[in-house]
Every structure is written in C-alpha cells, then in structure tokens.
N, C-alpha and C. Protein backbone atom coordinates (compact mmCIF):
# COMPACT_ATOMS: atom_id res chain seq x y z
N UNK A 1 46.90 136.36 116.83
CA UNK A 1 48.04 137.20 117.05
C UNK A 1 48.80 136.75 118.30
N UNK A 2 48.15 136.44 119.45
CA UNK A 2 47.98 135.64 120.72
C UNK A 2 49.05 134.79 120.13
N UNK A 3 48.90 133.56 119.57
CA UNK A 3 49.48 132.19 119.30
C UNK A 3 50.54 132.63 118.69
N UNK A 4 50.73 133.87 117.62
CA UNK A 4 51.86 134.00 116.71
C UNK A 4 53.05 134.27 117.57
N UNK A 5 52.74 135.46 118.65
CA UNK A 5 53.82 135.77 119.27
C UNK A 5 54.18 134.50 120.80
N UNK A 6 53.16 133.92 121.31
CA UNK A 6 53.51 132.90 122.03
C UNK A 6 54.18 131.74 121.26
N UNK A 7 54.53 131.29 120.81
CA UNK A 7 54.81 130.28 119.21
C UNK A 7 56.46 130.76 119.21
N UNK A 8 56.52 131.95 118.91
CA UNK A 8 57.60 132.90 118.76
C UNK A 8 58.36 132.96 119.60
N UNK A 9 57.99 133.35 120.89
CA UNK A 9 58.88 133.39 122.37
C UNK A 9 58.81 131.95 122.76
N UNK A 10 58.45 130.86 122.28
CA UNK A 10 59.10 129.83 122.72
C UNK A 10 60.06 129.44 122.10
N UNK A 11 60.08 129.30 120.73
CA UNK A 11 61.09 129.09 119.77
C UNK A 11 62.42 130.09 120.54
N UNK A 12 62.69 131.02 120.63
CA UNK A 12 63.30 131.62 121.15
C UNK A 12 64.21 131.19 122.60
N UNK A 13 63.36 130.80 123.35
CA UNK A 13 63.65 130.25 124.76
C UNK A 13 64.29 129.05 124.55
N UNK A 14 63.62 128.25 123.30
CA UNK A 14 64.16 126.97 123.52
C UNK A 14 65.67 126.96 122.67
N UNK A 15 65.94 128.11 121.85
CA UNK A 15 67.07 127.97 120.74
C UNK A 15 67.95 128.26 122.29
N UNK A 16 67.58 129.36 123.14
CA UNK A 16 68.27 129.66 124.31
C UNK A 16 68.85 128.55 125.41
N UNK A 17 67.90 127.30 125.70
CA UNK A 17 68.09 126.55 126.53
C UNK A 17 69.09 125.52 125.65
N UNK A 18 68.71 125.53 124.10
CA UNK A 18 69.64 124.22 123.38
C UNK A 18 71.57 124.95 123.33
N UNK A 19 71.08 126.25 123.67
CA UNK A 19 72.69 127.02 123.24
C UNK A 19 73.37 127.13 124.46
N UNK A 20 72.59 126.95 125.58
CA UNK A 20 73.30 126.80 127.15
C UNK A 20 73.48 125.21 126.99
N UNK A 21 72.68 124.41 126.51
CA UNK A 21 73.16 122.84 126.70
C UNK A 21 74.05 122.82 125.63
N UNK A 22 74.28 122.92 124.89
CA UNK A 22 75.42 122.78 123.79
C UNK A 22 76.79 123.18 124.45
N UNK A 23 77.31 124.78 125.04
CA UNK A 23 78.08 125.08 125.35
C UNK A 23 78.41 124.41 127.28
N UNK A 24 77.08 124.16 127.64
CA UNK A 24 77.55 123.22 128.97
C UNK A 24 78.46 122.34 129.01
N UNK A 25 78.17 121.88 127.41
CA UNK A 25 79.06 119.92 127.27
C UNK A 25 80.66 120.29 127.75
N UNK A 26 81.36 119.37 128.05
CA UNK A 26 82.46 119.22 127.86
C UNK A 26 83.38 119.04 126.91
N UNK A 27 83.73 120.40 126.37
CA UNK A 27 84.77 120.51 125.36
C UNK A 27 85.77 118.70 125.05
N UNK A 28 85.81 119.04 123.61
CA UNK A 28 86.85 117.65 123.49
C UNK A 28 88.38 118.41 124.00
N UNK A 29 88.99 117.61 124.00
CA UNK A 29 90.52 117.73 124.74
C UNK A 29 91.45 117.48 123.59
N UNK A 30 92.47 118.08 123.50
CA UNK A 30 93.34 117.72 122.11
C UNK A 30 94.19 116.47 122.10
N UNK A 31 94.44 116.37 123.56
CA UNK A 31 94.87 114.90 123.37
C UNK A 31 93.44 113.55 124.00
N UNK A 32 92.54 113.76 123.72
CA UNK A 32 91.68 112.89 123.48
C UNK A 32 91.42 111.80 122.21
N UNK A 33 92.12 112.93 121.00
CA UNK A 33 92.02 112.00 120.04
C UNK A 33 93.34 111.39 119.34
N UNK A 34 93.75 110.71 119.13
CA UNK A 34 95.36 110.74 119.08
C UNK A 34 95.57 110.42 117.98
N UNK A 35 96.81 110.77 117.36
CA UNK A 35 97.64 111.17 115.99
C UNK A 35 97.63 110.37 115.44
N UNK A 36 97.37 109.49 114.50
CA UNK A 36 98.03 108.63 113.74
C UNK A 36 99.69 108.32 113.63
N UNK A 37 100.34 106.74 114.50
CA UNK A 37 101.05 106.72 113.91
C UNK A 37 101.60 105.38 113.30
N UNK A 38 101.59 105.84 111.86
CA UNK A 38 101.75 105.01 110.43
C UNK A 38 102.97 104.07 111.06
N UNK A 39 102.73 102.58 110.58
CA UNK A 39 104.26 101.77 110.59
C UNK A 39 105.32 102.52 109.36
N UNK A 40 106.21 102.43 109.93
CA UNK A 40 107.27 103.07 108.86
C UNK A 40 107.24 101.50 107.97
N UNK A 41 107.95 102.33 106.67
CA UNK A 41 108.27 101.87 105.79
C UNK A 41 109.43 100.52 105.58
N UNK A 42 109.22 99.33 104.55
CA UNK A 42 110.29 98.37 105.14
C UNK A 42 111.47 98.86 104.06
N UNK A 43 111.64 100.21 103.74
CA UNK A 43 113.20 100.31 103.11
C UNK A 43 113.00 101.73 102.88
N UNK A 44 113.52 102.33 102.23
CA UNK A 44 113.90 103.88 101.35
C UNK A 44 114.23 103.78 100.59
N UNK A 45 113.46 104.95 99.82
CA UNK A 45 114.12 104.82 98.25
C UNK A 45 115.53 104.82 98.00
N UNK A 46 116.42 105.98 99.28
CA UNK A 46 117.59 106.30 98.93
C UNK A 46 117.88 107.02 100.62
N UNK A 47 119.15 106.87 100.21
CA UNK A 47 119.94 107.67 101.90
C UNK A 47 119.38 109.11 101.96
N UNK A 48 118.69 109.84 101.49
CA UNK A 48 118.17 111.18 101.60
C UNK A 48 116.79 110.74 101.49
N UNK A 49 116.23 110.07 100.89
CA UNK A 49 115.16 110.33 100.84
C UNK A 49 114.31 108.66 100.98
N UNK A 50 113.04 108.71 102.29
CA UNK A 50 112.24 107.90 102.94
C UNK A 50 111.70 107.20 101.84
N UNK A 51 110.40 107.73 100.82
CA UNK A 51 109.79 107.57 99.92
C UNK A 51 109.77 107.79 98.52
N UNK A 52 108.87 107.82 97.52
CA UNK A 52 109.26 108.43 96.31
C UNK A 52 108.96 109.74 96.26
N UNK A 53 108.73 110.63 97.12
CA UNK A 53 108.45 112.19 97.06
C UNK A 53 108.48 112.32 98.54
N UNK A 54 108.68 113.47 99.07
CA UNK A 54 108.49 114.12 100.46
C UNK A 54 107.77 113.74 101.02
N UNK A 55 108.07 113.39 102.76
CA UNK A 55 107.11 113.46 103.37
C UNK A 55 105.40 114.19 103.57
N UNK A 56 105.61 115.38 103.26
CA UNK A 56 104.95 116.20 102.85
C UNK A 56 104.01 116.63 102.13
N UNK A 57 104.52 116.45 100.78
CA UNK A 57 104.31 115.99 99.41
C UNK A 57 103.29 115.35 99.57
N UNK A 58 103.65 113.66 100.58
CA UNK A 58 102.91 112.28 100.49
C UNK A 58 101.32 112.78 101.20
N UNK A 59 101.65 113.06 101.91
CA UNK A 59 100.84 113.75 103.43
C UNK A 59 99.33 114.43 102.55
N UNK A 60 99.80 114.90 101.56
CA UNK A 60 98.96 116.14 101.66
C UNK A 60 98.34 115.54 99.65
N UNK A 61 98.83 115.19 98.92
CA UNK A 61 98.79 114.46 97.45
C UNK A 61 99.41 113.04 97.10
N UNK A 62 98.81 112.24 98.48
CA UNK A 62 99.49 110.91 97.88
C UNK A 62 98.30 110.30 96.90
N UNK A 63 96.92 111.06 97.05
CA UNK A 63 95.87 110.32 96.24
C UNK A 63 95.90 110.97 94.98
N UNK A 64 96.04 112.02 94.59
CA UNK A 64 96.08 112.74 93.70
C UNK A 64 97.56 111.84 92.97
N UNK A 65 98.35 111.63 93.43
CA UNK A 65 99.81 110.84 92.89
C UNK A 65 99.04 109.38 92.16
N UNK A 66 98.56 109.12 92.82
CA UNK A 66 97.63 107.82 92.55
C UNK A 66 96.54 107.43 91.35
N UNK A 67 95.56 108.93 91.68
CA UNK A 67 95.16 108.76 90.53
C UNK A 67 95.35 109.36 89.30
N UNK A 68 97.11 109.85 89.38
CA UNK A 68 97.36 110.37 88.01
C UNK A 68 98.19 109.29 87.56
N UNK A 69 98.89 107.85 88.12
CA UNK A 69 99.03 107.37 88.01
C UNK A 69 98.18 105.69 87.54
N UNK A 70 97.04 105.95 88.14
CA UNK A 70 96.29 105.43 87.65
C UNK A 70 95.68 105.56 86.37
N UNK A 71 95.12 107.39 86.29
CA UNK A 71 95.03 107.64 84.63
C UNK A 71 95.94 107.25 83.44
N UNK A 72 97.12 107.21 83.87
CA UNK A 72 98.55 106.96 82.90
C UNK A 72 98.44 105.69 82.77
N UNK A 73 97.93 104.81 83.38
CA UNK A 73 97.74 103.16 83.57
C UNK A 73 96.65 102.88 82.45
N UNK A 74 95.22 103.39 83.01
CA UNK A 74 94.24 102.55 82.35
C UNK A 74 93.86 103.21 81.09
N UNK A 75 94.75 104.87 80.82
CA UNK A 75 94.44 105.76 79.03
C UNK A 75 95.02 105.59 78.34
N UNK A 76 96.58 105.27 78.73
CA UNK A 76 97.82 105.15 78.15
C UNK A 76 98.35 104.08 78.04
N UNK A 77 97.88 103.18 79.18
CA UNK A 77 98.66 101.69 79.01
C UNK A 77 100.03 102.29 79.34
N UNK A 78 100.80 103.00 80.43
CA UNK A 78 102.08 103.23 81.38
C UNK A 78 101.58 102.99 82.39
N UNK A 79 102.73 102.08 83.04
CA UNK A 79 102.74 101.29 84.44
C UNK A 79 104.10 101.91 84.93
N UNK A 80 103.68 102.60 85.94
CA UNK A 80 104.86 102.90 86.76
C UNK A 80 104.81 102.60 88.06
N UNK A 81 105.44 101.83 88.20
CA UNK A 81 105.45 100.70 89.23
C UNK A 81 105.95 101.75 90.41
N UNK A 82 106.94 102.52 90.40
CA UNK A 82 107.31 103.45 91.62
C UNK A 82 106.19 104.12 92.55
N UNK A 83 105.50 104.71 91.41
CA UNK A 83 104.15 105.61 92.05
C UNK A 83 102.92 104.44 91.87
N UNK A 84 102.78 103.40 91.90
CA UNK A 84 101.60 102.38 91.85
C UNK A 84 101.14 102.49 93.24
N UNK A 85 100.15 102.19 93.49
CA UNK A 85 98.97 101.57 94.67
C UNK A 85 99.85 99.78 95.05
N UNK A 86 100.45 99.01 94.08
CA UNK A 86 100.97 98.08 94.32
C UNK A 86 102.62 98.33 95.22
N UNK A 87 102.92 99.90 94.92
CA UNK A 87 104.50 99.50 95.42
C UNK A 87 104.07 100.25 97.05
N UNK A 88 103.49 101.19 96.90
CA UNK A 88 103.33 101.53 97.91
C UNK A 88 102.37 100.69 99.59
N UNK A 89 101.51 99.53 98.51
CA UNK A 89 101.32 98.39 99.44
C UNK A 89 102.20 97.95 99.78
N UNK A 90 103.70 97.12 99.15
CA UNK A 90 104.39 96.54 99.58
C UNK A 90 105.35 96.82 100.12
N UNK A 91 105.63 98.33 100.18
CA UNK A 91 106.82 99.00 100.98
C UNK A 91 106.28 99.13 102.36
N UNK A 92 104.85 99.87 102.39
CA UNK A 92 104.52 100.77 104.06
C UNK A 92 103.54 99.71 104.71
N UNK A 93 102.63 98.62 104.02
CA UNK A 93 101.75 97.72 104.83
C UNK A 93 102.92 96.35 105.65
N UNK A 94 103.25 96.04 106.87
CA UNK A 94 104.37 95.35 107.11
C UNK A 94 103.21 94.39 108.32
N UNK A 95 103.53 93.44 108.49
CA UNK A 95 103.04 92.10 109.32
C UNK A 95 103.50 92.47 110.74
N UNK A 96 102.72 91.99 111.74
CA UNK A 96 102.92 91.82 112.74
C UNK A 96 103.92 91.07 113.36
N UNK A 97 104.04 90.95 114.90
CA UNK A 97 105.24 89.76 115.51
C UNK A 97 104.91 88.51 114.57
N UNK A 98 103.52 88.20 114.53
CA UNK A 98 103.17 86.69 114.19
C UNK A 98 103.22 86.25 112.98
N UNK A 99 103.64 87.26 112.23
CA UNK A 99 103.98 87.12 110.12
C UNK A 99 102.47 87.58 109.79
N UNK A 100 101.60 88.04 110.52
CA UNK A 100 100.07 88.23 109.47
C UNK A 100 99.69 89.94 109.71
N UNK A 101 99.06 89.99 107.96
CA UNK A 101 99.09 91.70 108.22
C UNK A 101 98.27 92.26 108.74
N UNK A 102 97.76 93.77 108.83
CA UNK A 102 97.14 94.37 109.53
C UNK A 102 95.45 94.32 108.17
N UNK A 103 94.37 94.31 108.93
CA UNK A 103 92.65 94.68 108.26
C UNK A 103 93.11 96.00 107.83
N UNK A 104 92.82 95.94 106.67
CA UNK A 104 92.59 97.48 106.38
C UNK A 104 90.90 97.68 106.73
N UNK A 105 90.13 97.00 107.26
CA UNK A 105 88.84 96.98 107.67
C UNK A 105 88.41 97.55 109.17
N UNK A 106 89.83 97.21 110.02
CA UNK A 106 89.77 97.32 111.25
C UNK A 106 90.79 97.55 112.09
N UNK A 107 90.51 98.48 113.55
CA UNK A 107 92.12 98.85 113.80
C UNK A 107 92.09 100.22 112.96
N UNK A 108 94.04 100.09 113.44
CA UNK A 108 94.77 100.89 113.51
C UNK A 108 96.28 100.88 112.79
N UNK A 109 96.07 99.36 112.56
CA UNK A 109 97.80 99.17 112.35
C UNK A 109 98.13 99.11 111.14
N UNK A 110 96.65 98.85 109.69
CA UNK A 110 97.41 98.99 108.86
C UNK A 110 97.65 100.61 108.30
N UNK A 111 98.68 100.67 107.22
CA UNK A 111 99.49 102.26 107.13
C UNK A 111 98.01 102.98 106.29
N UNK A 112 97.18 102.59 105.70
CA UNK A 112 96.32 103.47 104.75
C UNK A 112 95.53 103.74 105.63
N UNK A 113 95.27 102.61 106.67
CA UNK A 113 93.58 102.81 107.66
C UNK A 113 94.16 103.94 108.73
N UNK A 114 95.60 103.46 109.30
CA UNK A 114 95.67 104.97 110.38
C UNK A 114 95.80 106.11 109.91
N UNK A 115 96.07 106.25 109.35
CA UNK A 115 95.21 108.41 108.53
C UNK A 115 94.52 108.11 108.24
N UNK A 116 93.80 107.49 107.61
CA UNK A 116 92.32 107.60 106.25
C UNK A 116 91.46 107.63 107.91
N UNK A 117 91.19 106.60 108.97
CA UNK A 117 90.22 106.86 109.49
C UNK A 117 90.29 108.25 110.65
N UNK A 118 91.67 108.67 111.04
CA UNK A 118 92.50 109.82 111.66
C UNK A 118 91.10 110.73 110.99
N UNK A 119 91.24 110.95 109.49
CA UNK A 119 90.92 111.97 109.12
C UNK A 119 89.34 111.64 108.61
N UNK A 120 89.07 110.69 108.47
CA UNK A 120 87.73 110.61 108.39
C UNK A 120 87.10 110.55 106.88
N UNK A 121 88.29 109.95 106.06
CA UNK A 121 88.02 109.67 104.59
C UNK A 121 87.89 108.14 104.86
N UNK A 122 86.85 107.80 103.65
CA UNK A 122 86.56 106.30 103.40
C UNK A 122 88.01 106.10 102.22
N UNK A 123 88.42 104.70 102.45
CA UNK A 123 89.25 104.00 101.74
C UNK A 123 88.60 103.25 100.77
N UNK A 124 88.36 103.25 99.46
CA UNK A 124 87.75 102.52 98.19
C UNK A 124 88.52 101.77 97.44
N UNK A 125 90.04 102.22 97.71
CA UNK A 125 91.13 101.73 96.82
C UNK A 125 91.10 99.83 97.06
N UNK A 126 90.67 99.22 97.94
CA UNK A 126 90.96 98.05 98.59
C UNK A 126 89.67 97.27 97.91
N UNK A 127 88.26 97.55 97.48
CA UNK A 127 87.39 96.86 96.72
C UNK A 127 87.86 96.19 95.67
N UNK A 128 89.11 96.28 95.25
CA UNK A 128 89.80 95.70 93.81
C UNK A 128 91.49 95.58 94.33
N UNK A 129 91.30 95.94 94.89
CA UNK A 129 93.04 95.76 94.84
C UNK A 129 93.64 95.35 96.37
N UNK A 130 94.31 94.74 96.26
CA UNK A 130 95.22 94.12 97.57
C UNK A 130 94.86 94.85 98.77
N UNK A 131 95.15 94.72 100.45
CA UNK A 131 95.14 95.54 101.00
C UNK A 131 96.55 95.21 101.48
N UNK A 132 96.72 94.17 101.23
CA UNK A 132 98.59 93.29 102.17
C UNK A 132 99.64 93.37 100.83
N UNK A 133 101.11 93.12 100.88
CA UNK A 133 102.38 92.75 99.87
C UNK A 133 102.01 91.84 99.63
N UNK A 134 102.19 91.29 97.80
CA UNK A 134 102.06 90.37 97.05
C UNK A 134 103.71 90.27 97.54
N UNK A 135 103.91 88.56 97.13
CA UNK A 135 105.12 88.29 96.93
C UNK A 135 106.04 89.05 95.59
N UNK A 136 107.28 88.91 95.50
CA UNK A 136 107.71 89.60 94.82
C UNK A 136 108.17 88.98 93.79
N UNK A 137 108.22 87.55 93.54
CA UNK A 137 108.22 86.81 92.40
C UNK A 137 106.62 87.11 91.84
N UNK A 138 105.77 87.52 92.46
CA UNK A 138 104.53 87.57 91.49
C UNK A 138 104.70 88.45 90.23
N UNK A 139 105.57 89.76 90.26
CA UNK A 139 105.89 90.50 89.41
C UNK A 139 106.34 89.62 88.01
N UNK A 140 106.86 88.45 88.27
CA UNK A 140 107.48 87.77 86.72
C UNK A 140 105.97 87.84 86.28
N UNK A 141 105.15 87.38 86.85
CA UNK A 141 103.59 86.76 86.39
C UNK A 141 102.86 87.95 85.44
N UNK A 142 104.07 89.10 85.67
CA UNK A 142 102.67 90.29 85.73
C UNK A 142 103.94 91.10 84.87
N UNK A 143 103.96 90.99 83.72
CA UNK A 143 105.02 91.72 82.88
C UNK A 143 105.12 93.28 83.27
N UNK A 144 103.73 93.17 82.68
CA UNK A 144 102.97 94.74 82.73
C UNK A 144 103.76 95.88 83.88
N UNK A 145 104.11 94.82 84.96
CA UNK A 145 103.90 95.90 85.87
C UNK A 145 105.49 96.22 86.04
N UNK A 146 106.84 95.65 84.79
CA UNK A 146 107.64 96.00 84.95
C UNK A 146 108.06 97.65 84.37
N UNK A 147 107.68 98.34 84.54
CA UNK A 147 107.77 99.66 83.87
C UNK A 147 107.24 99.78 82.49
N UNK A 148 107.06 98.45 81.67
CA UNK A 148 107.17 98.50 80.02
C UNK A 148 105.49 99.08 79.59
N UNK A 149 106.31 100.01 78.88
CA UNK A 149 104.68 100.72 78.10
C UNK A 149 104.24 99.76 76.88
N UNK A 150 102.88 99.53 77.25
CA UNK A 150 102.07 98.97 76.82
C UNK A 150 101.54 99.57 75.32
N UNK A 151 101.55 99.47 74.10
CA UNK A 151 101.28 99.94 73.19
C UNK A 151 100.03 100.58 73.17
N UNK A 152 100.15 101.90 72.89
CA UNK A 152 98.54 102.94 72.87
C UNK A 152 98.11 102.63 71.97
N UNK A 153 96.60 102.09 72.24
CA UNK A 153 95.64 101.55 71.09
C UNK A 153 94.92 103.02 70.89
N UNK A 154 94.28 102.88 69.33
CA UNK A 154 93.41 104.03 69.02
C UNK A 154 91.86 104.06 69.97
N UNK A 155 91.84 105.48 70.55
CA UNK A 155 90.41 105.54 71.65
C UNK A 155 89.33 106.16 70.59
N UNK A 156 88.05 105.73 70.88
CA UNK A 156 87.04 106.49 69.90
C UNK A 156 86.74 107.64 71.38
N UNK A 157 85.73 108.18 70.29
CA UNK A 157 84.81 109.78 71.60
C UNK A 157 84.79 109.39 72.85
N UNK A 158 84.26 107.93 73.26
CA UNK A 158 84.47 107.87 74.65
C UNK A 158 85.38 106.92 75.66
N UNK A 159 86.52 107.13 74.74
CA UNK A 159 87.82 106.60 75.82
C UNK A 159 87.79 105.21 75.64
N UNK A 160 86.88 104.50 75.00
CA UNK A 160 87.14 102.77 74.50
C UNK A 160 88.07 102.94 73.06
N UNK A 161 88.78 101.55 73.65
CA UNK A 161 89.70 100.84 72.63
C UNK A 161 88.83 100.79 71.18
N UNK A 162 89.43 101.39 69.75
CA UNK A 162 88.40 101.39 68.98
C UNK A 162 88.69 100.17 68.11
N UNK A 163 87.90 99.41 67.43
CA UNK A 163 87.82 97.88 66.66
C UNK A 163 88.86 98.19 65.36
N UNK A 164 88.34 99.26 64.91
CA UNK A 164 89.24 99.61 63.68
C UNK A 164 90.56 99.85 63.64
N UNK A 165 91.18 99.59 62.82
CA UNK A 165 92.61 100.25 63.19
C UNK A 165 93.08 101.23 62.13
C-alpha cells in the first residue's frame, strides 16, 4: 500500500516539475519564423487577374485543383493544360541571376518548396514530374498536352482500359 501511494506522489511531482520545465522554455516569437515569400509569377493570365483562379482560391485548393485535374487526365483522357502541374511549373518556378532554377529539394526559392515546407506538407508531385519549365517548343512533341481530348476508351470494374470493344 506503502509503494502504491509512494509510486503515486512521485508520478505526480514529476508531471509537476515536467509542467514548470515546459512552461519555463522560451516561448517561440512570431517573427521567428518567417512567411513564405513565393517568386511571383513570369506573366498573368489577364490585366485583372494574376493566375487562373484567385489568389485565395490558389492558397487554400491549389492541390485539390490539381488533382481534379489530374483525375480528368488519367479517367477521361482531358488535358487541360491551364490547370496542369506542367503550366503552373512554367509560369511561377523562374531561374536565378545565373539562368539555373531553384531545388525543389532545398532552400527556399523554389515557388512549391516555400509554402509546402512554410507549412510543413511533403511535396510528392516532383517523383514523376518536372520540378523546373520545360521549353516551350517541347509542347509540339507532346500533342496531348494541347487541350485536345483524347478519345474515352471503354473502363472495366476497375478503371483499366478494357481489350474488348
């Protein structure tokens, strides 16, 4: 009974001493950690408007834009090049003084890594796909990616192209 309640009042003392060292530390500071800020963009869609949707908009559902655009890509065979992962590389990722672009691995400077690491999301989009602007003659190479819908093949139960027609 001895041990239960000695056992007890230490646990106690010590949750006490870890909750005075916890609140001892030195608070973080708000400007300790600093804002992300993104290279702007090398054009606009239009004299009103920066991007293809609101600032805002972008801020808060640019991945969700992405991967409904992506679904429309790889179910449907539609390429919309406006809302792609490709246009938005080649508008907001821009080169340094010296012509070479920013790591999306490292740093700060390229446009996906300063929010994504700001906020503390991993970036996956870059395991397959560009992290820098393709040239823009590459587009002849790449029909596909001129807006043109791709003919919808028949899907069986699980979303594969089916043999039969």
């Amino acid at each position: 009974m001895k041990t239960h309640y000695l056992a007890s009042t230490l646990k106690v003392i010590l949750g006490i001493v870890l909750s005075i060292a916890v609140s001892a530390a030195e608070p973080v500071k708000s400007g300790s950690i600093s804002i992300p800020t993104p290279p702007k963009a090398k054009e606009s869609v239009s004299a009103d408007q920066s991007c293809v949707k609101s600032i805002e908009i972008m801020r808060r559902n640019h991945g969700l834009l992405l991967k409904h655009s992506r679904h429309k890509t790889m179910r449907q065979g539609i390429r919309d090049i406006q809302t792609s992962l490709f246009a938005c590389i080649n508008c907001h990722v821009t080169p340094d003084s010296d012509g070479n672009y920013p790591s999306v691995n490292e740093g700060n400077a390229h446009f996906c890594r300063s929010c994504h690491q700001y906020a503390a999301v991993t970036i996956d989009c870059f395991q397959c796909h560009s992290s820098h602007p393709e040239e823009v003659s590459s587009l002849d190479k790449h029909s596909s990616l001129k807006n043109e819908i791709a003919p919808v093949k028949k899907l069986d139960l699980l979303g594969t192209p089916s043999t039969s027609q």
